[in-house]
C-alpha atoms as a PDB file:
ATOM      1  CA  UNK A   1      24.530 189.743  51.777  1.00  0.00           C
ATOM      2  CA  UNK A   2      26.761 192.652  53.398  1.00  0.00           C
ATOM      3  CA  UNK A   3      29.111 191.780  55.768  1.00  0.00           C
ATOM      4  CA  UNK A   4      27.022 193.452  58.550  1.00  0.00           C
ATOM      5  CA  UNK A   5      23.367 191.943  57.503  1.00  0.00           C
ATOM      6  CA  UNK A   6      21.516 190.703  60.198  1.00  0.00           C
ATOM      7  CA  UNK A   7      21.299 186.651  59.801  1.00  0.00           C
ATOM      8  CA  UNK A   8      19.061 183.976  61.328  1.00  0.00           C
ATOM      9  CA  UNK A   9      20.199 180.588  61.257  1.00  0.00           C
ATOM     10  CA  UNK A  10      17.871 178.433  61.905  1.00  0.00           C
ATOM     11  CA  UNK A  11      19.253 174.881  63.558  1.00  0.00           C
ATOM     12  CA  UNK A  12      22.788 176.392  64.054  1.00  0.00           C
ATOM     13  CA  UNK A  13      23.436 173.517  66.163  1.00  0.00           C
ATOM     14  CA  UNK A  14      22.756 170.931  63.772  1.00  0.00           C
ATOM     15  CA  UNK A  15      25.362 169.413  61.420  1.00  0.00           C
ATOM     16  CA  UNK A  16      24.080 171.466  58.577  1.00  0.00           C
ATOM     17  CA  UNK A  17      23.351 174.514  60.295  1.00  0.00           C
ATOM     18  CA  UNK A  18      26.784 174.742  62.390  1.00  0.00           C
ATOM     19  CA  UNK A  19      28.426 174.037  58.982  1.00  0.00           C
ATOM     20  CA  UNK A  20      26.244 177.159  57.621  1.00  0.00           C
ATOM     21  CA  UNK A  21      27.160 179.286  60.849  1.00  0.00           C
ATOM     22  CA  UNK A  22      31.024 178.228  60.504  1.00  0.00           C
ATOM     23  CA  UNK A  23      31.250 179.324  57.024  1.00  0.00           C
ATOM     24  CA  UNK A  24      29.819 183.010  57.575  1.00  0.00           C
ATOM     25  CA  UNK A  25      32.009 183.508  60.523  1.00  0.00           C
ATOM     26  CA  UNK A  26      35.031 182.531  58.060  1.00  0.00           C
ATOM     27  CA  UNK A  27      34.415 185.005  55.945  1.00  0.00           C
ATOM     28  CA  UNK A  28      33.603 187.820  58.210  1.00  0.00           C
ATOM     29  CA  UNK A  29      30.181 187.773  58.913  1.00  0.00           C
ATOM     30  CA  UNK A  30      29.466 188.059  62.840  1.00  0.00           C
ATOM     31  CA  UNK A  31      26.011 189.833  62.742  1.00  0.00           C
ATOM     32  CA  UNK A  32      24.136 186.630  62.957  1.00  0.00           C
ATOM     33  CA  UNK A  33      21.234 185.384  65.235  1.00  0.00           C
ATOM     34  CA  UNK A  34      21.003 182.150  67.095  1.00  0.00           C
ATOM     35  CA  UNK A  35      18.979 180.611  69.342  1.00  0.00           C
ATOM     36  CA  UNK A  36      18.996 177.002  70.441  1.00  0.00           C
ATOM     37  CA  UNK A  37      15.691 174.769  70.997  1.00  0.00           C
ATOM     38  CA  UNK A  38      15.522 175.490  74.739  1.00  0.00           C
ATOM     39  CA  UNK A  39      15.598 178.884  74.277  1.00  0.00           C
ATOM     40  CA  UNK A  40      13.264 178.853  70.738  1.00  0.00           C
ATOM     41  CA  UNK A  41      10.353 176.622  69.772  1.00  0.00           C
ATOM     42  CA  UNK A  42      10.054 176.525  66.263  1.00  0.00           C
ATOM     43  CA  UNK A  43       7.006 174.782  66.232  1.00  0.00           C
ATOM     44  CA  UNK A  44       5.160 177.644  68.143  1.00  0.00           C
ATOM     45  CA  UNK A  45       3.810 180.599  65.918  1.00  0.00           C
ATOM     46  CA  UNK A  46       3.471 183.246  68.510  1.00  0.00           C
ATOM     47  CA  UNK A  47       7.730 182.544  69.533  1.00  0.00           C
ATOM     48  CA  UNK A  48       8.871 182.441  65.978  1.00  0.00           C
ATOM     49  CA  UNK A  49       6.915 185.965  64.928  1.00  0.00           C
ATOM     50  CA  UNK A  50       8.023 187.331  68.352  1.00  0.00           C
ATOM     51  CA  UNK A  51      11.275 187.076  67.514  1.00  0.00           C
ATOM     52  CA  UNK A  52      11.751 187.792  64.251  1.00  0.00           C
ATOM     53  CA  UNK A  53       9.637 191.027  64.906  1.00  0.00           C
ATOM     54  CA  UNK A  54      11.960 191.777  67.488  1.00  0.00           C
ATOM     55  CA  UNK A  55      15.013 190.870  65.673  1.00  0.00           C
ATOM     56  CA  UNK A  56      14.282 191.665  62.148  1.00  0.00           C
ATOM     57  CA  UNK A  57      16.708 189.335  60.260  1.00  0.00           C
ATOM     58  CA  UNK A  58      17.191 190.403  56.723  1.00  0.00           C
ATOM     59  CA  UNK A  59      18.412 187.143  55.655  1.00  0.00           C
ATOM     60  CA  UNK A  60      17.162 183.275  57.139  1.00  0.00           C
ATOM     61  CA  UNK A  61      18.894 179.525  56.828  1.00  0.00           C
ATOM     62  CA  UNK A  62      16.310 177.906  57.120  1.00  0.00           C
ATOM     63  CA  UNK A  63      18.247 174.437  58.315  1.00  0.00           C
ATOM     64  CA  UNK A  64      16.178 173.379  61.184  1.00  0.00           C
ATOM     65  CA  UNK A  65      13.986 169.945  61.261  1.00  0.00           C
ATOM     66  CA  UNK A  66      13.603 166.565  63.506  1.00  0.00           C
ATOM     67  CA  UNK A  67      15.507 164.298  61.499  1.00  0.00           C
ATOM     68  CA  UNK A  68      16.315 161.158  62.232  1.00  0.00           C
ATOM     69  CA  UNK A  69      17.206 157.381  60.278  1.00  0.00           C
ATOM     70  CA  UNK A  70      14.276 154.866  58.690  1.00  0.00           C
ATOM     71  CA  UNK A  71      13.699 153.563  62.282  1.00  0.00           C
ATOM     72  CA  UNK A  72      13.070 156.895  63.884  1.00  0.00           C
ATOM     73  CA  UNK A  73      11.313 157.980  60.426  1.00  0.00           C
ATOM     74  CA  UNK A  74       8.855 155.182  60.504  1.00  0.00           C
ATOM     75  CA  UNK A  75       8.101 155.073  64.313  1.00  0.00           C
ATOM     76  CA  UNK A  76       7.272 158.515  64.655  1.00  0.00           C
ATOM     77  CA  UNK A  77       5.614 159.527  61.693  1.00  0.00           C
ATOM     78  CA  UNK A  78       3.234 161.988  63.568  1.00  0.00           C
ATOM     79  CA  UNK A  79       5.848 163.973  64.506  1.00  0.00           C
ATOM     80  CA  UNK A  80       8.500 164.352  61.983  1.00  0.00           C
ATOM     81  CA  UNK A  81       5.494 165.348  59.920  1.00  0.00           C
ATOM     82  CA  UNK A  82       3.846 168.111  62.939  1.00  0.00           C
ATOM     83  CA  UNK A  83       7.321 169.009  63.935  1.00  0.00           C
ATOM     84  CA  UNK A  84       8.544 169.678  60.154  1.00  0.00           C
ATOM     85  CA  UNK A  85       5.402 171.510  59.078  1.00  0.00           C
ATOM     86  CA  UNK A  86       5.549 173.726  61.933  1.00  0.00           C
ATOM     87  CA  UNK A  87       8.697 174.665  61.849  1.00  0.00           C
ATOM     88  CA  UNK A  88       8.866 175.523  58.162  1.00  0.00           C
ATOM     89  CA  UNK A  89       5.718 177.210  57.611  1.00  0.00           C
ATOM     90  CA  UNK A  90       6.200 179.265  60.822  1.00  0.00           C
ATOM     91  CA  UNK A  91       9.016 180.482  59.887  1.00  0.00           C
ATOM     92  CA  UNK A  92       8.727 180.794  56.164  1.00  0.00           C
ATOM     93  CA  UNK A  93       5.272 182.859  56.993  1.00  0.00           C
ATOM     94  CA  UNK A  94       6.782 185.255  59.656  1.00  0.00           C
ATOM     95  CA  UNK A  95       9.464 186.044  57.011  1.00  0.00           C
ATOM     96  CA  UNK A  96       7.467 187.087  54.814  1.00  0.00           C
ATOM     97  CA  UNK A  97       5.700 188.903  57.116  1.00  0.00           C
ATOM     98  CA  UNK A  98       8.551 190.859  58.501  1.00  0.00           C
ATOM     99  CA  UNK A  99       9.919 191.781  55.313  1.00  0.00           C
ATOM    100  CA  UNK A 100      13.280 188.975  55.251  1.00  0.00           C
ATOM    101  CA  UNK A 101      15.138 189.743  52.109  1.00  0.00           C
ATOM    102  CA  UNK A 102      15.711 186.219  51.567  1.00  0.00           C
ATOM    103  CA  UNK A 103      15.336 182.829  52.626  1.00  0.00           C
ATOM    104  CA  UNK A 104      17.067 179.776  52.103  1.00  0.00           C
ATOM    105  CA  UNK A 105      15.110 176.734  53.119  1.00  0.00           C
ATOM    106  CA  UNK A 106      17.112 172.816  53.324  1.00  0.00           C
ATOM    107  CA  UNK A 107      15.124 169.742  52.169  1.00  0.00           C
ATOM    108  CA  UNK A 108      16.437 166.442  51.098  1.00  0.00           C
ATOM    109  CA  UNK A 109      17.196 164.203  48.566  1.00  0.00           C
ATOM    110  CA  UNK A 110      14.180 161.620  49.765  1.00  0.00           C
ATOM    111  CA  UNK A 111      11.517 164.113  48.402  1.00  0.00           C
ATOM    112  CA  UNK A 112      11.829 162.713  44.844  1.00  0.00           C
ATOM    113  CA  UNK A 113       9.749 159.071  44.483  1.00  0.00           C
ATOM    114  CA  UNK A 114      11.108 155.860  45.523  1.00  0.00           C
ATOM    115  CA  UNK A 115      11.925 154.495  41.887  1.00  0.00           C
ATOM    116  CA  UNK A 116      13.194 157.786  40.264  1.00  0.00           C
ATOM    117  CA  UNK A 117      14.988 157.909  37.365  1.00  0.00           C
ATOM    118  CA  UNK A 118      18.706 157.583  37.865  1.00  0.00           C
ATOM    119  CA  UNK A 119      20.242 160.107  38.513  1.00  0.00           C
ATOM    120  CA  UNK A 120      17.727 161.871  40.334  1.00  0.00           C
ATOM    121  CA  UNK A 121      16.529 165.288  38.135  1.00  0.00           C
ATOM    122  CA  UNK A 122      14.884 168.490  40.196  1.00  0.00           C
ATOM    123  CA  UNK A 123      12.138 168.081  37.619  1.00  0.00           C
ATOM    124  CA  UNK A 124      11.404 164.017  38.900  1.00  0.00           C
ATOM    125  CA  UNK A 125       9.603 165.733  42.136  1.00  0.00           C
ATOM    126  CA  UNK A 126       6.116 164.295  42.075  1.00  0.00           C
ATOM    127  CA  UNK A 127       6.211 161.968  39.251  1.00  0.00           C
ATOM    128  CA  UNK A 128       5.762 158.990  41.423  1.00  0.00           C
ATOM    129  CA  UNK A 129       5.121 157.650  44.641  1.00  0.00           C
ATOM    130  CA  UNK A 130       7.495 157.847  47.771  1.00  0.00           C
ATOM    131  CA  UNK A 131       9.402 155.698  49.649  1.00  0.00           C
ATOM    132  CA  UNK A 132       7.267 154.493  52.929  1.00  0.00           C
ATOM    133  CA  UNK A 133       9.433 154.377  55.400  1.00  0.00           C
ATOM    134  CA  UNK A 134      10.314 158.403  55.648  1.00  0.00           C
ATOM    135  CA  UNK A 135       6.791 159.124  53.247  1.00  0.00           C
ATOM    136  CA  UNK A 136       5.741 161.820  56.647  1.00  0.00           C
ATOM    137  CA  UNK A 137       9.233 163.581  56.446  1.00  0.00           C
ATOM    138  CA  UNK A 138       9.600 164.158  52.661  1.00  0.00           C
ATOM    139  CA  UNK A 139       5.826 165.127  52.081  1.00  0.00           C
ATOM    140  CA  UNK A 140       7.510 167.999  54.717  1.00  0.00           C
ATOM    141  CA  UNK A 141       9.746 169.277  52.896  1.00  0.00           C
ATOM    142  CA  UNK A 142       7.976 169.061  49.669  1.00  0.00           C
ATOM    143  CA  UNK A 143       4.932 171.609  51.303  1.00  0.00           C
ATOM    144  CA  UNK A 144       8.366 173.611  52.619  1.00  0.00           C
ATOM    145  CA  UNK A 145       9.112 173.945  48.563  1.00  0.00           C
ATOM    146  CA  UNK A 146       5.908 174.509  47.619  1.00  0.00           C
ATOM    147  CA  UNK A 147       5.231 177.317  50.006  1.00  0.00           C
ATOM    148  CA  UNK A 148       8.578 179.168  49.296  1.00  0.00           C
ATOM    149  CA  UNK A 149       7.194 179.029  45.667  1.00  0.00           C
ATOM    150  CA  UNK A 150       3.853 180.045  46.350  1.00  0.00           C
ATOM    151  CA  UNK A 151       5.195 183.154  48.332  1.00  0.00           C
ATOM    152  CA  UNK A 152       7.124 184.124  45.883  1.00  0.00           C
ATOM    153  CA  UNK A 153       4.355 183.833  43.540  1.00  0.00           C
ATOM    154  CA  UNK A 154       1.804 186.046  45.231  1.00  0.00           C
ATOM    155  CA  UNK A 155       4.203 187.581  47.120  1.00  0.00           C
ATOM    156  CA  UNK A 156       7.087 188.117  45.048  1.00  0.00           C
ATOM    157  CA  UNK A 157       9.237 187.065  48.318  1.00  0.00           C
ATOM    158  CA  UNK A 158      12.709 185.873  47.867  1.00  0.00           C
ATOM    159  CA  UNK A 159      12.414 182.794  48.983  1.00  0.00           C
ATOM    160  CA  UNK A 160      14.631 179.509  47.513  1.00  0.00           C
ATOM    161  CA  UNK A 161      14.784 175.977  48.261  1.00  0.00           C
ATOM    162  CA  UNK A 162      17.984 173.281  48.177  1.00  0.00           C
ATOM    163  CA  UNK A 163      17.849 169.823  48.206  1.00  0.00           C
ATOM    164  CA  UNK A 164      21.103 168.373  49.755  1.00  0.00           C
ATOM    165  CA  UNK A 165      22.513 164.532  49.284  1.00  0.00           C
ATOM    166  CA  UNK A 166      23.762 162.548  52.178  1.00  0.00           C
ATOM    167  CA  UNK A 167      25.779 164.822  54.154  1.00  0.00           C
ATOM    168  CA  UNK A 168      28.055 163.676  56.491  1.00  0.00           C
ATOM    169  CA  UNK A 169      30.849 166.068  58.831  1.00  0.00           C
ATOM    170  CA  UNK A 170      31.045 167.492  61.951  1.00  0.00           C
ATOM    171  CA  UNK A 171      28.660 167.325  64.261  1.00  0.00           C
ATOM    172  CA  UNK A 172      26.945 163.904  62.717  1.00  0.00           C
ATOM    173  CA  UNK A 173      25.414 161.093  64.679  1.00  0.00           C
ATOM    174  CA  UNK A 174      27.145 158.275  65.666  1.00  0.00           C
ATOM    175  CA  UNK A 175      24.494 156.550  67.689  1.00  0.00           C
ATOM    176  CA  UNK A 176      24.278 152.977  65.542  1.00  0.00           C
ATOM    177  CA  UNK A 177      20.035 153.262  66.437  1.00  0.00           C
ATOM    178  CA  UNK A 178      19.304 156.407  64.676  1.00  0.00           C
ATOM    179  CA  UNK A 179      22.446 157.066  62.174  1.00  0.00           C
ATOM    180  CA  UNK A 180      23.457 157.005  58.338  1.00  0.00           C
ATOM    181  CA  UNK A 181      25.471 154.512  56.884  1.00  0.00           C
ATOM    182  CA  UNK A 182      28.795 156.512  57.014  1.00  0.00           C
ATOM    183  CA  UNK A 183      28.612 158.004  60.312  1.00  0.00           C
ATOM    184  CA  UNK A 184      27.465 154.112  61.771  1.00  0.00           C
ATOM    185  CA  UNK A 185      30.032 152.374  59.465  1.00  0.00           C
ATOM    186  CA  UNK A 186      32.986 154.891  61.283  1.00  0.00           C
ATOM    187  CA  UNK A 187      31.770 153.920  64.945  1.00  0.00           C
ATOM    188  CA  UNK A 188      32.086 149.958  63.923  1.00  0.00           C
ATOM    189  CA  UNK A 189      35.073 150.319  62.265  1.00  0.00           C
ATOM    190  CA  UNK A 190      36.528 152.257  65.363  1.00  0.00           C
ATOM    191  CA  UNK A 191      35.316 149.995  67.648  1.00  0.00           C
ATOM    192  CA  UNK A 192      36.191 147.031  65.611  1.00  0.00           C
ATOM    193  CA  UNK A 193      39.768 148.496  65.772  1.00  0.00           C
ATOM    194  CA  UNK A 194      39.476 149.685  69.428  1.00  0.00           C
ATOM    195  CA  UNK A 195      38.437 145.851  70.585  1.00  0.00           C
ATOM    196  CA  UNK A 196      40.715 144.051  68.419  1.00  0.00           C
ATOM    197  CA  UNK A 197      37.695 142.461  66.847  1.00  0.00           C
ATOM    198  CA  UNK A 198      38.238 139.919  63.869  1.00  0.00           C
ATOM    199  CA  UNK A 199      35.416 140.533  61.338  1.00  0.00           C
ATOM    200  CA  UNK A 200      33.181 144.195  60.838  1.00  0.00           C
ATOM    201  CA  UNK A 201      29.484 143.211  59.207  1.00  0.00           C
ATOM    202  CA  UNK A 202      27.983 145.258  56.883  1.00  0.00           C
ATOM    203  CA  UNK A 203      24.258 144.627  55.549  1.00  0.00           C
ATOM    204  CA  UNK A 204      23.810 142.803  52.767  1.00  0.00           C
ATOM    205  CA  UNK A 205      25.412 142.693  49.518  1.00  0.00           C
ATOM    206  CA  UNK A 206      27.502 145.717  49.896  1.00  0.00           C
ATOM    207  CA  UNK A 207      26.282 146.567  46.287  1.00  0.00           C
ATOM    208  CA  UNK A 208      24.186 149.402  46.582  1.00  0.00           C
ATOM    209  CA  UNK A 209      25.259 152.825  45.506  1.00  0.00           C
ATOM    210  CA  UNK A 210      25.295 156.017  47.112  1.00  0.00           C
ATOM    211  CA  UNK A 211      26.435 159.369  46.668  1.00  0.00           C
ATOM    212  CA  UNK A 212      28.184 161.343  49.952  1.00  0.00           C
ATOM    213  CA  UNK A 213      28.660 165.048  50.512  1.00  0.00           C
ATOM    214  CA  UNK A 214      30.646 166.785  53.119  1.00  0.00           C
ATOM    215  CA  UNK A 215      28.321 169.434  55.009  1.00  0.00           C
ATOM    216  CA  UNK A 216      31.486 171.840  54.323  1.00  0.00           C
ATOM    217  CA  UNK A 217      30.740 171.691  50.672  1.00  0.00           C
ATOM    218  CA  UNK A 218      26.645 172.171  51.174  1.00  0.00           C
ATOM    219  CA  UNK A 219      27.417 175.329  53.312  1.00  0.00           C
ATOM    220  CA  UNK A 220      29.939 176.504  50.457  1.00  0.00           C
ATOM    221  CA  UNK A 221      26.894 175.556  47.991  1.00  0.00           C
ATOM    222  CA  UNK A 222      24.301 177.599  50.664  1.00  0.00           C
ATOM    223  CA  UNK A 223      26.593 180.853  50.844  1.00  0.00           C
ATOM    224  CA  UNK A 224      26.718 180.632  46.445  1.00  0.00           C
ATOM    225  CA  UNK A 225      22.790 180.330  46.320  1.00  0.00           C
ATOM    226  CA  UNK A 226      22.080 182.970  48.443  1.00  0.00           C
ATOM    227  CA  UNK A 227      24.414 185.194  46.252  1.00  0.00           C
ATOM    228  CA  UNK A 228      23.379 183.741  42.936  1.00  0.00           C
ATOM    229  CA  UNK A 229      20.171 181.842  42.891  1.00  0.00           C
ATOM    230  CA  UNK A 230      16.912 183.418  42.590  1.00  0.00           C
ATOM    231  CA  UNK A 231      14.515 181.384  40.702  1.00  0.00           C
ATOM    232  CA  UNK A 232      11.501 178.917  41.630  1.00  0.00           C
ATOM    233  CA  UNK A 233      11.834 175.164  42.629  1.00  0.00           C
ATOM    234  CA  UNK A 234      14.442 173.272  44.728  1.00  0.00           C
ATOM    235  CA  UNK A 235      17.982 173.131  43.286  1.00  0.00           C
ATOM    236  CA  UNK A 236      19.957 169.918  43.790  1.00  0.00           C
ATOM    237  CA  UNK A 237      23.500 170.010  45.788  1.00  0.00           C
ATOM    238  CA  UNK A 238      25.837 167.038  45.514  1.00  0.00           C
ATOM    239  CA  UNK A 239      28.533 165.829  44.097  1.00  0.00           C
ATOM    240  CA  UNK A 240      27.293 164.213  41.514  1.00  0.00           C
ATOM    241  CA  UNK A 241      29.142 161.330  42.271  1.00  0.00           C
ATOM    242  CA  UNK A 242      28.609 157.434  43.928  1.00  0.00           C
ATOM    243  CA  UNK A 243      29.870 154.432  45.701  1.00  0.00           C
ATOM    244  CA  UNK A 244      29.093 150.832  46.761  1.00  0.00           C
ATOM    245  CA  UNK A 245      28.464 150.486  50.479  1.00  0.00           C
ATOM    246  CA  UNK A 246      30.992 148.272  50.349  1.00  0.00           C
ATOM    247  CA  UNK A 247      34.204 149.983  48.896  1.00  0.00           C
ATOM    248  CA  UNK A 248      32.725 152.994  51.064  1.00  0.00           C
ATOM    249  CA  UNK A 249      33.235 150.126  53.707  1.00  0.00           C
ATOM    250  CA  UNK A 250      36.939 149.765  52.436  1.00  0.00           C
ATOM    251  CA  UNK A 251      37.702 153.190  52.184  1.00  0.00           C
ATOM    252  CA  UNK A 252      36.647 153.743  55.665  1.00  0.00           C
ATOM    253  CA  UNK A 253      38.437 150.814  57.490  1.00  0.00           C
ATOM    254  CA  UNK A 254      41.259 152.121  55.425  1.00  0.00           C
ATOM    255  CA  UNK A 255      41.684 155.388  57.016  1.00  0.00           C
ATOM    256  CA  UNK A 256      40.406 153.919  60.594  1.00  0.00           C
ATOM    257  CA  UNK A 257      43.315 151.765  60.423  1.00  0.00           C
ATOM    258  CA  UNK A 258      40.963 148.322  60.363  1.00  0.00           C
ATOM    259  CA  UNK A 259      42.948 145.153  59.439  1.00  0.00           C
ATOM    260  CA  UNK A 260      40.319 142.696  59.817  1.00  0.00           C
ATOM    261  CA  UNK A 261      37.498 141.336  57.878  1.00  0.00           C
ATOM    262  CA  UNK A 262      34.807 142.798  56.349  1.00  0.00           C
ATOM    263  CA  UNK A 263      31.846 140.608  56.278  1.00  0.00           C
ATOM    264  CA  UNK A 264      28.209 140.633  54.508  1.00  0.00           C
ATOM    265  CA  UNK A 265      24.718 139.764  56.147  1.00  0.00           C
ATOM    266  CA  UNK A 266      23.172 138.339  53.341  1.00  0.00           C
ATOM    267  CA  UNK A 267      19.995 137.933  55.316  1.00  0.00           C
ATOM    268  CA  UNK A 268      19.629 142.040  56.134  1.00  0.00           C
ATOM    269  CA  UNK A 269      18.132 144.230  52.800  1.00  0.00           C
ATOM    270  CA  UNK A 270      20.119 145.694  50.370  1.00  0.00           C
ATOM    271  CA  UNK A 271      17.551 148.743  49.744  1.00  0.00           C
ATOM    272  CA  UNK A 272      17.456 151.161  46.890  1.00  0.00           C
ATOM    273  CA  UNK A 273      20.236 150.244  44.129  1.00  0.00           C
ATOM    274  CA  UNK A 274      20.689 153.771  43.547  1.00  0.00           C
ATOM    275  CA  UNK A 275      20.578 156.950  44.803  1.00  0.00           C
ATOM    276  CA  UNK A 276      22.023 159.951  43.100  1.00  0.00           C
ATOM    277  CA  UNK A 277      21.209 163.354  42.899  1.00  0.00           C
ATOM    278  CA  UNK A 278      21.697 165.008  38.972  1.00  0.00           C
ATOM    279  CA  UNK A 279      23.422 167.844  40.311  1.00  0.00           C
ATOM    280  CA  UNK A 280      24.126 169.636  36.491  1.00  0.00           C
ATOM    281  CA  UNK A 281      22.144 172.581  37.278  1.00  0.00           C
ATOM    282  CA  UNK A 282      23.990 173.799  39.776  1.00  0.00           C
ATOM    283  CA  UNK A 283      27.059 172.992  38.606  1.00  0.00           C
ATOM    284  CA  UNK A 284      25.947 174.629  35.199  1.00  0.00           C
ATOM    285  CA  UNK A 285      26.102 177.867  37.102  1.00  0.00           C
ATOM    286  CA  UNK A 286      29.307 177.770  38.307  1.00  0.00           C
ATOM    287  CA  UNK A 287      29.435 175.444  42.013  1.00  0.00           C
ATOM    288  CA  UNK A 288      30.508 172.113  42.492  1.00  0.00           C
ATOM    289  CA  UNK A 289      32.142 170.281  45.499  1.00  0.00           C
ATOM    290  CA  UNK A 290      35.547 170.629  46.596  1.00  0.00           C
ATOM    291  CA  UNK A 291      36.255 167.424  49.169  1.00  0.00           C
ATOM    292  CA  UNK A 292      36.349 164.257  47.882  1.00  0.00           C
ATOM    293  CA  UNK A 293      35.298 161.165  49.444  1.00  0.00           C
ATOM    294  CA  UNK A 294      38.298 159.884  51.336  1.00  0.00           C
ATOM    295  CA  UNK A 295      39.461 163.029  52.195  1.00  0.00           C
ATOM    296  CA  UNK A 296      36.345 164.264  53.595  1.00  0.00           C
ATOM    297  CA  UNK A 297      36.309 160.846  56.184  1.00  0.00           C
ATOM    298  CA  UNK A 298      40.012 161.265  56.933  1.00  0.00           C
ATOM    299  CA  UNK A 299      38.910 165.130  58.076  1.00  0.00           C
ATOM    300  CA  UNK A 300      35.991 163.676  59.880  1.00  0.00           C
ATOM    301  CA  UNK A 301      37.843 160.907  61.600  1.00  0.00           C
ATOM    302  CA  UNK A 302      40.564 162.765  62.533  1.00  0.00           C
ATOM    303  CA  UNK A 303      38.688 165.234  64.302  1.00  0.00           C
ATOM    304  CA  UNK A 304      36.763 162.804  66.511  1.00  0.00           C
ATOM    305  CA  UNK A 305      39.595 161.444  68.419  1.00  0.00           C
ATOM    306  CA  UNK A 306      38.733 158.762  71.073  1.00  0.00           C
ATOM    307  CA  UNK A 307      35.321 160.278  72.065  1.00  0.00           C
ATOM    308  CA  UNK A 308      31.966 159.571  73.641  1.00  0.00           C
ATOM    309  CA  UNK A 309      29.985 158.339  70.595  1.00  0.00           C
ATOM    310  CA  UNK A 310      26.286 159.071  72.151  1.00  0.00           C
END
């Protein structure tokens, strides 16, 4: 990319896509195209080729999708299927048919099965059945791979895919009905602080692992693959590393300040023991994250200040 390419980023008010549209303007680029939902409809063919014939972008982000937790996932499962399929294959379609010199389209680390191998390789995608609950959104963005691919088969398009860990960063949800674990455990740990209450409850044994990324490090790891990467199949992007829930727990009622309790629900689900993303390949070529754990919640926690939460 040239400093004065034309960009598109898709989603630029999401977490992932404002982290996308923060990096470029850090390093100089301020030729870039947004437009929010209102003004937009992803899902609707005839506004997405309207504007990009109109505005020509020469490269996309492609970081736009209704996402949501494993109640929203499961409830709706219509639409984060409709809603994901459109907006991908809209857009993925009217790039190639305006001549985008490439595209960088975000999945996520649920496309790989339910009982993958630990950690996860790219090479485990469709080995095995998925998990259930978000089945509708990661048979999404599996098509969303799978059509970059095929374009670039018969098309020779440009056109590569990254699969992202748990993000977490600015611009997260806090709302305790639709979050992650890290952005819900901040909000009870706050408020746990706030109200001077005794005890903070986490769900179940706390022994679960999971790997975090800050959404500063994925847009670092966006701006290298669209310089670097040019090859067929989703790339992982993590940091390669995990926690238990519950010293994440710790770690995060350290740097909130939290004195009290912390407290299992032995009758809630653990869930998957593991969940980790083999990030090797990328970091074979030369990428890897910068922000560790703590410091990465400090950042985010310190930025929030005493603010509405929904």
């Amino acid at each position: 990319m040239k400093i004065d390419s034309k960009i598109f980023i898709a989603g630029h008010r999401g977490m992932v896509g404002s982290a996308i549209s923060r990096k470029l303007k850090q390093e100089g680029y301020q030729n870039l195209i947004n437009y929010t939902s209102a003004e937009l409809d992803l899902r609707d063919q005839s506004d997405v080729e309207d504007m990009m014939s109109q505005q020509r972008p020469e490269f996309v982000f492609l970081a736009a999708a209704k996402v949501g937790g494993i109640v929203a996932n499961n409830t709706f499962r219509a639409e984060f299927l409709y809603d994901n399929l459109m907006i991908q294959t809209n857009l993925i379609n009217a790039a190639h048919k305006y001549g985008v010199k490439k595209l960088l389209f975000l999945g996520s680390s649920c496309i790989y099965p339910k009982m993958a191998p630990q950690p996860m390789k790219e090479e485990y995608l469709l080995t095995n059945v998925l998990e259930t609950t978000n089945e509708p959104y990661a048979i999404a963005k599996i098509a969303g791979i799978k059509m970059c691919d095929a374009y670039r088969a018969q098309y020779g398009c440009n056109f590569i895919s990254a699969m992202p860990t748990n993000l977490y960063g600015p611009n997260d949800n806090y709302n305790l009905k639709t979050s992650h674990v890290l952005p819900a455990l901040i909000r009870k740990f706050h408020e746990a602080k706030r109200d001077g209450t005794p005890e903070v409850v986490i769900w179940g044994t706390g022994t679960p692992k999971r790997e975090f990324l800050h959404v500063d490090d994925l847009a670092e790891a966006c701006m290298f693959m669209m310089r670097t990467y040019n090859q067929p199949g989703q790339l992982n992007i993590g940091s390669g590393e995990e926690i238990s829930i519950l010293d994440l727990a710790k770690i995060i009622g350290d740097v909130v300040g939290y004195e009290g309790k912390i407290v299992n629900d032995l009758s809630k689900p653990d869930g998957t023991p593991r969940k980790l993303m083999d990030v090797s390949k990328i970091q074979s070529m030369g990428w890897s994250h910068n922000i560790g754990l703590k410091e990465g919640i400090q950042r985010v926690y310190g930025a929030l200040g005493d603010q509405e939460w929904y």
